[in-house]
N, C-alpha and C. Protein backbone atom coordinates (compact mmCIF):
# COMPACT_ATOMS: atom_id res chain seq x y z
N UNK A 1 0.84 -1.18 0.00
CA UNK A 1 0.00 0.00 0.00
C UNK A 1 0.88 1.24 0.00
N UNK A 2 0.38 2.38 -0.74
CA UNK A 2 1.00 2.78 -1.03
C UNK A 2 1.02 4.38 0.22
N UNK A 3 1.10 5.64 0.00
CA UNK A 3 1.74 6.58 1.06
C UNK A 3 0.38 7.22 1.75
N UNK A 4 -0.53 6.23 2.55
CA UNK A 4 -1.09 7.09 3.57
C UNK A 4 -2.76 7.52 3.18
N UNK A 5 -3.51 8.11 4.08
CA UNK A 5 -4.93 8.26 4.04
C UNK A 5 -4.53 9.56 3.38
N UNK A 6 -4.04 10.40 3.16
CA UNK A 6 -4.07 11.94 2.58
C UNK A 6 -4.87 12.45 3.27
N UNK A 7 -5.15 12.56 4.25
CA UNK A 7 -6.09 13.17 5.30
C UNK A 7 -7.76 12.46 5.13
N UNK A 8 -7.72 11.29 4.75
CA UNK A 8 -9.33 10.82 4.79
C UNK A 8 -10.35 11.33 4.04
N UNK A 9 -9.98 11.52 2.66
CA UNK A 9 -10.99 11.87 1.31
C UNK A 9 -11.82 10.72 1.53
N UNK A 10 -13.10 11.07 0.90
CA UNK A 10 -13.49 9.57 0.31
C UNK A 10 -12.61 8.50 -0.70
N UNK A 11 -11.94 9.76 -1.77
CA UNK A 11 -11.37 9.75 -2.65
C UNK A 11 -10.05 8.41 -2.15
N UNK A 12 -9.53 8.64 -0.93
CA UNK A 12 -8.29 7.98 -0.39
C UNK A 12 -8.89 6.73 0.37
N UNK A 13 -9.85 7.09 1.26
CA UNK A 13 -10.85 5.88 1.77
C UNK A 13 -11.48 4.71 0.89
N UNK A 14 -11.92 4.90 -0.49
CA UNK A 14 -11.85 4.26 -1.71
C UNK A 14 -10.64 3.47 -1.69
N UNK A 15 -9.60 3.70 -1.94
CA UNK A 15 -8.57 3.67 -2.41
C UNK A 15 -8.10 2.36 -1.59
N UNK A 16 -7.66 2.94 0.05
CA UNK A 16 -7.12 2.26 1.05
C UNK A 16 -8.40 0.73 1.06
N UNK A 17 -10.00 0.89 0.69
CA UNK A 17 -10.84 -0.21 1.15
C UNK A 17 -10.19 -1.43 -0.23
N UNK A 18 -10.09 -0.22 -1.25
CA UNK A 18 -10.06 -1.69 -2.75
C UNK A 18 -8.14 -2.49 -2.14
N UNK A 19 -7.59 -2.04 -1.43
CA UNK A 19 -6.52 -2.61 -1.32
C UNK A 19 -5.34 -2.24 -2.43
N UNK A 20 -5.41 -1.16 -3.43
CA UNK A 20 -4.93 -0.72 -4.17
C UNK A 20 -3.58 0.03 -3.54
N UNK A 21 -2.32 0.33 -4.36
CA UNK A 21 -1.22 0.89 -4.25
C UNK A 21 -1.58 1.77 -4.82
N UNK A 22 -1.35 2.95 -3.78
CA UNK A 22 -1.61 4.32 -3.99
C UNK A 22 -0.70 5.19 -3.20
N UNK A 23 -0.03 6.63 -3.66
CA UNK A 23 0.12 7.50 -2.71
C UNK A 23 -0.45 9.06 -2.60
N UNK A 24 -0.48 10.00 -1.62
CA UNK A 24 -1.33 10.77 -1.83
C UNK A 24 0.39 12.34 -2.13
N UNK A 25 -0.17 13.10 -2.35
CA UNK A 25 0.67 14.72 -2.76
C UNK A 25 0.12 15.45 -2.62
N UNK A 26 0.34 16.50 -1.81
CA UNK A 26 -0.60 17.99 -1.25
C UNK A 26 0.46 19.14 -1.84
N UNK A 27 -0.23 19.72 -1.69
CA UNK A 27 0.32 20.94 -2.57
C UNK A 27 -0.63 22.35 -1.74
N UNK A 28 0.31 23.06 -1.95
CA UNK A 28 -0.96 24.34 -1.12
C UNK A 28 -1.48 24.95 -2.35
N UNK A 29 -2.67 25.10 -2.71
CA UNK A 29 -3.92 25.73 -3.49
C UNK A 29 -3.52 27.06 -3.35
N UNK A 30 -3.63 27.68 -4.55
CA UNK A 30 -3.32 29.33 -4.78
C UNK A 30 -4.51 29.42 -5.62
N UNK A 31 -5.71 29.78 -4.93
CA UNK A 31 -6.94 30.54 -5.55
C UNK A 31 -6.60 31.10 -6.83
N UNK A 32 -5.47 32.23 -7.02
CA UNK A 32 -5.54 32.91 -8.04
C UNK A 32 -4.51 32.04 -9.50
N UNK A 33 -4.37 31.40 -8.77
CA UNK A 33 -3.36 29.86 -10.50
C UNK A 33 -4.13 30.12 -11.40
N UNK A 34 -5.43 29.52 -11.00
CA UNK A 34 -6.26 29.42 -12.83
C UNK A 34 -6.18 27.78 -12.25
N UNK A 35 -6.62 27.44 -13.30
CA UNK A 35 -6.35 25.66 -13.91
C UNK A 35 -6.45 24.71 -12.69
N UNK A 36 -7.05 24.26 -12.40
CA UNK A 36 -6.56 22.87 -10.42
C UNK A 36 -5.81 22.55 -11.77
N UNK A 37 -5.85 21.26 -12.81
CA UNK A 37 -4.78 20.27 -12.84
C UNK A 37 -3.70 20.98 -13.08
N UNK A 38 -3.53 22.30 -14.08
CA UNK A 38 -2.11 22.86 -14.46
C UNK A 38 -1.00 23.23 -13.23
N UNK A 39 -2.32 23.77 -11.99
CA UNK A 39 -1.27 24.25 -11.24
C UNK A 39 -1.26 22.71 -10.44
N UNK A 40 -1.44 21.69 -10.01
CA UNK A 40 -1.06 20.52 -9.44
C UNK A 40 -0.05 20.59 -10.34
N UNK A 41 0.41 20.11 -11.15
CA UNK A 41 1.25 19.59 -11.82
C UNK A 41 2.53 20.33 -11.72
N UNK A 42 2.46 21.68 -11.95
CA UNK A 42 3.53 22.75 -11.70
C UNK A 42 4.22 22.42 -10.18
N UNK A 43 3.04 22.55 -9.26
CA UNK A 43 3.45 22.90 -7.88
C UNK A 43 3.99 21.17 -6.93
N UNK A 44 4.16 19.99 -7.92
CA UNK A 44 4.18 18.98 -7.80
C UNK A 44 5.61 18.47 -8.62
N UNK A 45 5.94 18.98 -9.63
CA UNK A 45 6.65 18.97 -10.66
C UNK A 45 6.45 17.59 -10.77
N UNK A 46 5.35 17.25 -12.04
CA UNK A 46 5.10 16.62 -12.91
C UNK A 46 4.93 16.94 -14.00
N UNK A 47 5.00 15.99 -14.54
CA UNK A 47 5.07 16.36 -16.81
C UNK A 47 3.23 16.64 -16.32
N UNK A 48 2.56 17.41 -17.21
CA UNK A 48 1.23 17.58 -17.11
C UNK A 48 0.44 16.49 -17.72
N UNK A 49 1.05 15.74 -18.98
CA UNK A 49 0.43 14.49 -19.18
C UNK A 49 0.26 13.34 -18.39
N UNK A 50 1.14 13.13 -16.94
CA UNK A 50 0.79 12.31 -16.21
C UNK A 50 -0.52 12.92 -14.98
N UNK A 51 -0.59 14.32 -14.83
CA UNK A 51 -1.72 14.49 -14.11
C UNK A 51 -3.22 14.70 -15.20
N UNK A 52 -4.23 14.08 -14.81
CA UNK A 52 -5.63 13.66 -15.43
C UNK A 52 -6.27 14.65 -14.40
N UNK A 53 -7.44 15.31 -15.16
CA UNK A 53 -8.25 16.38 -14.47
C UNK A 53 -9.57 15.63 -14.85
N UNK A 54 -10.09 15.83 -13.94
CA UNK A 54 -11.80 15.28 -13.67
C UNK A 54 -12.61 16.08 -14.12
N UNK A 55 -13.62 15.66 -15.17
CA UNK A 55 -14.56 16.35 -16.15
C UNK A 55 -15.56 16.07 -15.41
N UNK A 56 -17.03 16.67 -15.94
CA UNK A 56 -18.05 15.94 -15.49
C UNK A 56 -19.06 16.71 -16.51
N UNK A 57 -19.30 15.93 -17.77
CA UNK A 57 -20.27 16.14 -18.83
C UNK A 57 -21.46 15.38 -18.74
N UNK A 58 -22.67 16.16 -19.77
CA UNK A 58 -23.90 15.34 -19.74
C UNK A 58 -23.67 14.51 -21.41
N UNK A 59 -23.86 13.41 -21.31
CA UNK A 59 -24.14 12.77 -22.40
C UNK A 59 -25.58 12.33 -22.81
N UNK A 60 -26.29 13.52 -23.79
CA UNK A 60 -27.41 12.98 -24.03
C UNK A 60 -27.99 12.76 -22.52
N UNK A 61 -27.81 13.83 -22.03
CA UNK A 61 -28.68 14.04 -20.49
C UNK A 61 -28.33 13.24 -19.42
N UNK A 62 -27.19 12.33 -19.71
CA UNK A 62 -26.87 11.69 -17.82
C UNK A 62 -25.19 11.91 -18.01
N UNK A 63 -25.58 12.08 -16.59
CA UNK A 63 -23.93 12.44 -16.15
C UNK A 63 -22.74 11.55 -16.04
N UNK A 64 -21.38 12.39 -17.04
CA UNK A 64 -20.65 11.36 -17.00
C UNK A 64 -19.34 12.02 -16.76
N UNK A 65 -18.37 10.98 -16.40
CA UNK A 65 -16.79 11.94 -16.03
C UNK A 65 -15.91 11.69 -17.05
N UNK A 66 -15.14 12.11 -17.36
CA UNK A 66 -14.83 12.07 -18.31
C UNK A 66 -12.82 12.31 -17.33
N UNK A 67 -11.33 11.88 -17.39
CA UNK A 67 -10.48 11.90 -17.40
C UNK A 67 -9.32 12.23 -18.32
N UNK A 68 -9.12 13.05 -18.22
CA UNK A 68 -7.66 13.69 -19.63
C UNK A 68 -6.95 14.12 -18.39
N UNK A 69 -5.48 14.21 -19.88
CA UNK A 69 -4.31 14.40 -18.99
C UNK A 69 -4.70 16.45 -19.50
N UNK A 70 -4.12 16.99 -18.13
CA UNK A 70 -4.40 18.79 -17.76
C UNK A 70 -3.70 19.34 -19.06
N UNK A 71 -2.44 18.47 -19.76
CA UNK A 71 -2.21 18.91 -21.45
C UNK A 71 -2.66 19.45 -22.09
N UNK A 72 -4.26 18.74 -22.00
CA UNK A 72 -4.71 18.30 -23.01
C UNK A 72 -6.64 19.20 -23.06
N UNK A 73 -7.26 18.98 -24.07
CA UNK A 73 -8.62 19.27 -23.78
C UNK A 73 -9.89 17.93 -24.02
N UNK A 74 -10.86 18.31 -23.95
CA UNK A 74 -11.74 17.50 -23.78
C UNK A 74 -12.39 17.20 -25.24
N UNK A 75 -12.50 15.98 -25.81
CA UNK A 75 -13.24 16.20 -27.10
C UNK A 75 -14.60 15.35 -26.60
N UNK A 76 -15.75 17.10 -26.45
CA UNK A 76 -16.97 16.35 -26.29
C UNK A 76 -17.18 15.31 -27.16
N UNK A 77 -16.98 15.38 -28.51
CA UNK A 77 -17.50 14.35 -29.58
C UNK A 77 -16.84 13.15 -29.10
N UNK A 78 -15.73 12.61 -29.03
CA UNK A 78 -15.41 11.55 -28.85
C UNK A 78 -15.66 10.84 -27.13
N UNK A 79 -16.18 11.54 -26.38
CA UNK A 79 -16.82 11.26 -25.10
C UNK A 79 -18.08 10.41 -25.59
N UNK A 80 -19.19 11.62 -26.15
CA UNK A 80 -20.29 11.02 -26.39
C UNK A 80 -20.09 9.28 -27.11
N UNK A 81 -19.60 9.39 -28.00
CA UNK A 81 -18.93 8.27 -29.01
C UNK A 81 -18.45 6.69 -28.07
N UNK A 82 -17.89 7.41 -27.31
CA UNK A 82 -16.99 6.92 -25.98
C UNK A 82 -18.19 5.72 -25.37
N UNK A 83 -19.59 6.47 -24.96
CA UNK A 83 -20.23 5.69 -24.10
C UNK A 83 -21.52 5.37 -24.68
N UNK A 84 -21.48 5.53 -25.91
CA UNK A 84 -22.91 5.21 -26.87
C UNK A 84 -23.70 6.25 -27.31
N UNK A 85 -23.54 7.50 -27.08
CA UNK A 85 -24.40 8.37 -27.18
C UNK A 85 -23.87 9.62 -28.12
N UNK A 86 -24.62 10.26 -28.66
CA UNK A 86 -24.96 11.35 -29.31
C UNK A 86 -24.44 12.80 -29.57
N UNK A 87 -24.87 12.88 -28.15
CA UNK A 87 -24.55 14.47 -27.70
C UNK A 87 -23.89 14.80 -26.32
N UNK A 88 -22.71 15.38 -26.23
CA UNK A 88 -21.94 15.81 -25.05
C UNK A 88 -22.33 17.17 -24.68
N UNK A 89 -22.40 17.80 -23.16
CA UNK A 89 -21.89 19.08 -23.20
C UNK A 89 -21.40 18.74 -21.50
N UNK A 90 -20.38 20.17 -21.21
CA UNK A 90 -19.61 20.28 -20.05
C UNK A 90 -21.35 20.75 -18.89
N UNK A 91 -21.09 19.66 -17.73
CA UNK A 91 -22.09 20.09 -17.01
C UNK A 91 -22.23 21.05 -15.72
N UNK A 92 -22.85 21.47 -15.20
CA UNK A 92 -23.25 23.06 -14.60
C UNK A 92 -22.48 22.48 -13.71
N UNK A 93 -21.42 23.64 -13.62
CA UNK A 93 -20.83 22.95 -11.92
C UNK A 93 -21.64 22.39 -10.71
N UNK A 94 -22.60 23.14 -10.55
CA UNK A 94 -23.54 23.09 -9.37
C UNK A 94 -24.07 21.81 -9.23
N UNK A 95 -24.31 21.36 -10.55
CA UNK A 95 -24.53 20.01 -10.42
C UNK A 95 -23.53 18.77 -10.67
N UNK A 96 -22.43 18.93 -10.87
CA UNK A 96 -21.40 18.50 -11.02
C UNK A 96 -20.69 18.11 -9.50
N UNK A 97 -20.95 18.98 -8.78
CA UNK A 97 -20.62 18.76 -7.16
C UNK A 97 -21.60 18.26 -6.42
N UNK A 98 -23.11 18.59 -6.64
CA UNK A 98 -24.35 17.80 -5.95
C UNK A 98 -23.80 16.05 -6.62
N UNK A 99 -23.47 16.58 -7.92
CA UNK A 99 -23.62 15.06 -8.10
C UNK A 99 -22.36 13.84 -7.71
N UNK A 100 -21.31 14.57 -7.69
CA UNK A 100 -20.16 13.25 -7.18
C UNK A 100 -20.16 13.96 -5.23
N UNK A 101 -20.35 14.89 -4.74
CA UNK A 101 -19.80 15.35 -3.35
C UNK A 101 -18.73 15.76 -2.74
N UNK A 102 -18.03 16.24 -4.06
CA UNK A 102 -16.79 17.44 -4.28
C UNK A 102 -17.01 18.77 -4.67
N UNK A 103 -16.32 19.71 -4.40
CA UNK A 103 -16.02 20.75 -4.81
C UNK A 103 -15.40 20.87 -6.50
N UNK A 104 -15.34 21.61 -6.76
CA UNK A 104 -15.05 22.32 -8.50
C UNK A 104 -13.62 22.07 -8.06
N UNK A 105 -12.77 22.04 -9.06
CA UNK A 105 -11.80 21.92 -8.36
C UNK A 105 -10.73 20.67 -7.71
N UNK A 106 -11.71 19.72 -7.10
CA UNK A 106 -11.21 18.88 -6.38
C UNK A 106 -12.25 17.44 -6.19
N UNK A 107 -12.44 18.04 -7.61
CA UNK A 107 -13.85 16.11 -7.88
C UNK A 107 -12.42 15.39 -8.22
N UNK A 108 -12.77 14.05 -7.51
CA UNK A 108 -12.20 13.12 -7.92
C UNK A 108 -12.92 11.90 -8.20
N UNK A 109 -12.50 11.17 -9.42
CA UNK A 109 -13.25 9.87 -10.33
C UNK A 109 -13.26 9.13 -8.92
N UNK A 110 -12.63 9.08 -7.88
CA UNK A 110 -13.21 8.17 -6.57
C UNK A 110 -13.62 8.66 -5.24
N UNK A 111 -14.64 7.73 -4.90
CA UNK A 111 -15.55 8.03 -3.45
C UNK A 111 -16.58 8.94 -4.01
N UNK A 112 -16.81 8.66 -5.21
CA UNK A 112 -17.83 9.53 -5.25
C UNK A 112 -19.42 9.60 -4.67
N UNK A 113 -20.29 10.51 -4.51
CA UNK A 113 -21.64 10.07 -3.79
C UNK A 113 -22.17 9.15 -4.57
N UNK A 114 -22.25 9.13 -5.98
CA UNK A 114 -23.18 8.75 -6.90
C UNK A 114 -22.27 7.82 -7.91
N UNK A 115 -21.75 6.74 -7.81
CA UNK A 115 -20.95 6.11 -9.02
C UNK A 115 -21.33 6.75 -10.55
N UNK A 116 -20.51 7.49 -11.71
CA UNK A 116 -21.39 7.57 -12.75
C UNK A 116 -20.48 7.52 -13.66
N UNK A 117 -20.78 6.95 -15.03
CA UNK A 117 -20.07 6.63 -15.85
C UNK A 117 -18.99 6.90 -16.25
N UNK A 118 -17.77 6.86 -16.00
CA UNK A 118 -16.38 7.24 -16.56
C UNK A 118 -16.03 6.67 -17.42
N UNK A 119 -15.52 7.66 -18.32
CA UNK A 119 -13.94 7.46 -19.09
C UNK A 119 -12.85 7.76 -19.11
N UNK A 120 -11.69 7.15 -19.35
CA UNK A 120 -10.35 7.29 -18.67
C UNK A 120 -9.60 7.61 -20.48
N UNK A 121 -9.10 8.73 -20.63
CA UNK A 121 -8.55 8.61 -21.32
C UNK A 121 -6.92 7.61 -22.28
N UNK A 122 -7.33 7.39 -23.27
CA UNK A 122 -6.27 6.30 -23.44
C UNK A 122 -5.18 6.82 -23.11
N UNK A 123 -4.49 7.48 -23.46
CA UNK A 123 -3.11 8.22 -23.25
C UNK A 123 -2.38 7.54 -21.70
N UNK A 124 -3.40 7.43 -20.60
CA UNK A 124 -3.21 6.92 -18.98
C UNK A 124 -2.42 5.77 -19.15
N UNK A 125 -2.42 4.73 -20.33
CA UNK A 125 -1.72 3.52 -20.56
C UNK A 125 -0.24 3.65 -20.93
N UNK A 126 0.02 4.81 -21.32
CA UNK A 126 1.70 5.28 -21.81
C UNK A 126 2.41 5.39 -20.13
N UNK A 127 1.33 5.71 -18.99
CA UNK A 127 2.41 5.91 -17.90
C UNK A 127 2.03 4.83 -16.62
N UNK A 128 2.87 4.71 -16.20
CA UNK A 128 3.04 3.62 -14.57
C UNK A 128 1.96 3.83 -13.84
N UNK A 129 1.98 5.34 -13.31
CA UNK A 129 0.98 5.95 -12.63
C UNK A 129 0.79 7.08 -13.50
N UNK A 130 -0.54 7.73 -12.67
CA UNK A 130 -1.03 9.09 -13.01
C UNK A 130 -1.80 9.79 -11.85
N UNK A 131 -1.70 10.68 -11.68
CA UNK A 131 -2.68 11.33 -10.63
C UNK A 131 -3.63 12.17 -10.93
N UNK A 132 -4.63 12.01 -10.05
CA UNK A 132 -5.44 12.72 -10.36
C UNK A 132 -6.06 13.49 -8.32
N UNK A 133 -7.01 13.84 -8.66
CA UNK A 133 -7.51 14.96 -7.58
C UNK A 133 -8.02 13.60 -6.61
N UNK A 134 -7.40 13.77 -5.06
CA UNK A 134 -8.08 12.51 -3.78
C UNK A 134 -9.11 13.57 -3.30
N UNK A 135 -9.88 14.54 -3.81
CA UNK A 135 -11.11 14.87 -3.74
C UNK A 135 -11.29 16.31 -2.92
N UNK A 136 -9.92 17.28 -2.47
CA UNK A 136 -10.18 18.42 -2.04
C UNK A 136 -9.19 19.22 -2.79
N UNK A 137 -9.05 20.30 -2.99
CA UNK A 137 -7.91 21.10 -3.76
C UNK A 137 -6.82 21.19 -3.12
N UNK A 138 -5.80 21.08 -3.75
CA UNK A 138 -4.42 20.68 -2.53
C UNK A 138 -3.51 19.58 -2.79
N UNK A 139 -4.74 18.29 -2.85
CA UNK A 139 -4.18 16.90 -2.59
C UNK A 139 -4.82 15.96 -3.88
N UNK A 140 -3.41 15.25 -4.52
CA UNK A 140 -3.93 13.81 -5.29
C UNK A 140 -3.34 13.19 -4.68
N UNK A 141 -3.61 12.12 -5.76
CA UNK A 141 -3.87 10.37 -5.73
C UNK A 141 -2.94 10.46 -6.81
N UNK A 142 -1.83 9.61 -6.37
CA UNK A 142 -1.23 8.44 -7.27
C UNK A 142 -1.39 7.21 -7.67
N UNK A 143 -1.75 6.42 -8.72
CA UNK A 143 -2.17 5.49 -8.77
C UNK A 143 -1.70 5.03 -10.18
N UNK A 144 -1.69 3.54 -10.66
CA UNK A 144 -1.60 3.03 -11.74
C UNK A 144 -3.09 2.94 -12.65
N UNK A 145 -2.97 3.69 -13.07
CA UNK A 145 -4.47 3.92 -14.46
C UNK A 145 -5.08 2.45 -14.42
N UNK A 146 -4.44 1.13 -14.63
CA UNK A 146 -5.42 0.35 -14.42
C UNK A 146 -6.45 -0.25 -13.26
N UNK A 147 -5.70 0.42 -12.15
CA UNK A 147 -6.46 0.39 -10.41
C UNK A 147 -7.24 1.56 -10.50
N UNK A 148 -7.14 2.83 -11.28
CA UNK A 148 -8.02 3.77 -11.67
C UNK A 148 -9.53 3.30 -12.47
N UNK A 149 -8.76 2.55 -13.24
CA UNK A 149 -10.16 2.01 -14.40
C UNK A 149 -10.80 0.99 -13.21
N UNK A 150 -10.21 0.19 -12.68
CA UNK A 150 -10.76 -1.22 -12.38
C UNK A 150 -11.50 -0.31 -11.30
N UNK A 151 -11.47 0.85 -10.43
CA UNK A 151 -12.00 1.44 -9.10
C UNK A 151 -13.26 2.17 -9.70
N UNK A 152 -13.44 2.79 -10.39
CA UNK A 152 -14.23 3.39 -11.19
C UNK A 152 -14.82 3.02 -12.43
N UNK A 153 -14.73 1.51 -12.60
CA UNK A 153 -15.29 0.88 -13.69
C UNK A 153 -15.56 1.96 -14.83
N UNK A 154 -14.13 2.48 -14.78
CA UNK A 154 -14.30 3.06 -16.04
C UNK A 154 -14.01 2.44 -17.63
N UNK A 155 -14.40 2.93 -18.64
CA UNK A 155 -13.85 2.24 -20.42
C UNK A 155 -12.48 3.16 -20.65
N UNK A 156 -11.86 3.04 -21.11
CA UNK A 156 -10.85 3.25 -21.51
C UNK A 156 -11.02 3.79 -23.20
N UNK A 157 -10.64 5.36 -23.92
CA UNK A 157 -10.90 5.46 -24.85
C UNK A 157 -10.24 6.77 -25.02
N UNK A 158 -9.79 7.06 -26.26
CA UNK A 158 -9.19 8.11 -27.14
C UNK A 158 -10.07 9.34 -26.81
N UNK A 159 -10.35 9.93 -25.64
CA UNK A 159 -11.45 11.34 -25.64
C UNK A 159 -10.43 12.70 -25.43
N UNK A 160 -8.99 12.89 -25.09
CA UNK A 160 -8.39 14.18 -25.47
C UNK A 160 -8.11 14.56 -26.38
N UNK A 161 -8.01 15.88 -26.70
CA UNK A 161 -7.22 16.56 -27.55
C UNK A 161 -6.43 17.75 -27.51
């Protein structure tokens, strides 16, 4: 197992129950950065393709998360494509946080309130680990993308650009 509760996210509580190798990285949050994943990555010194930022789009009306590396952007079209459906758009924050039980910012694909459909971008398979947000601004999760997919029963698919 890997470095610790990170202060007891759900996000890390997930993590520690599946028995997964994980470690957590805090970073102090500067309101005025811009970007959560750009500035994780900066204030972490990581390549930005290994940190993945947490989406949360409607596909054809249900909510889905969507994972890219902070590089990179989101291709609604190939999301929708991704999980059978039609039509993508980026969803209202407000409901984006009612719906997993994070903050903007600091959703993470685990412990969420509501399990809901993820995709993990392919690119996650080029690295060992990747991190992404353990569910408050500040702090990720290290993890190997396939303990990511297998935790979040997410598909695996080509959705950055």
């Amino acid at each position: 197992m890997g470095g610790g509760r990170g202060g007891g996210t759900p996000a890390t509580v997930a993590a520690s129950r599946a028995g997964v190798a994980f470690s957590t990285h805090a970073y102090r949050h500067d309101p005025a950065a811009g970007g959560y994943g750009a500035e994780a990555a900066r204030a972490l010194g990581r390549e930005p393709a290994r940190v993945f930022k947490t989406l949360v789009a409607e596909v054809d009306g249900a909510l889905t998360v969507a994972l890219v590396p902070v590089s990179a952007s989101l291709s609604l079209k190939a999301l929708a494509a991704a999980v059978g459906g039609k039509r993508a758009a980026m969803a209202d924050p407000a409901v984006a946080e009612r719906a997993t039980g994070y903050v903007r910012g600091g959703i993470s694909p685990l412990g969420q309130r509501r399990r809901l459909p993820t995709v993990l971008d392919a690119s996650a398979a080029e690295h060992p680990t990747i991190l992404v947000s353990a569910g408050r601004r500040g702090l990720e999760i290290e993890l190997a993308p396939a303990d990511l997919a297998a935790l979040t029963d997410a598909r695996t698919a080509p959705i950055a650009r």
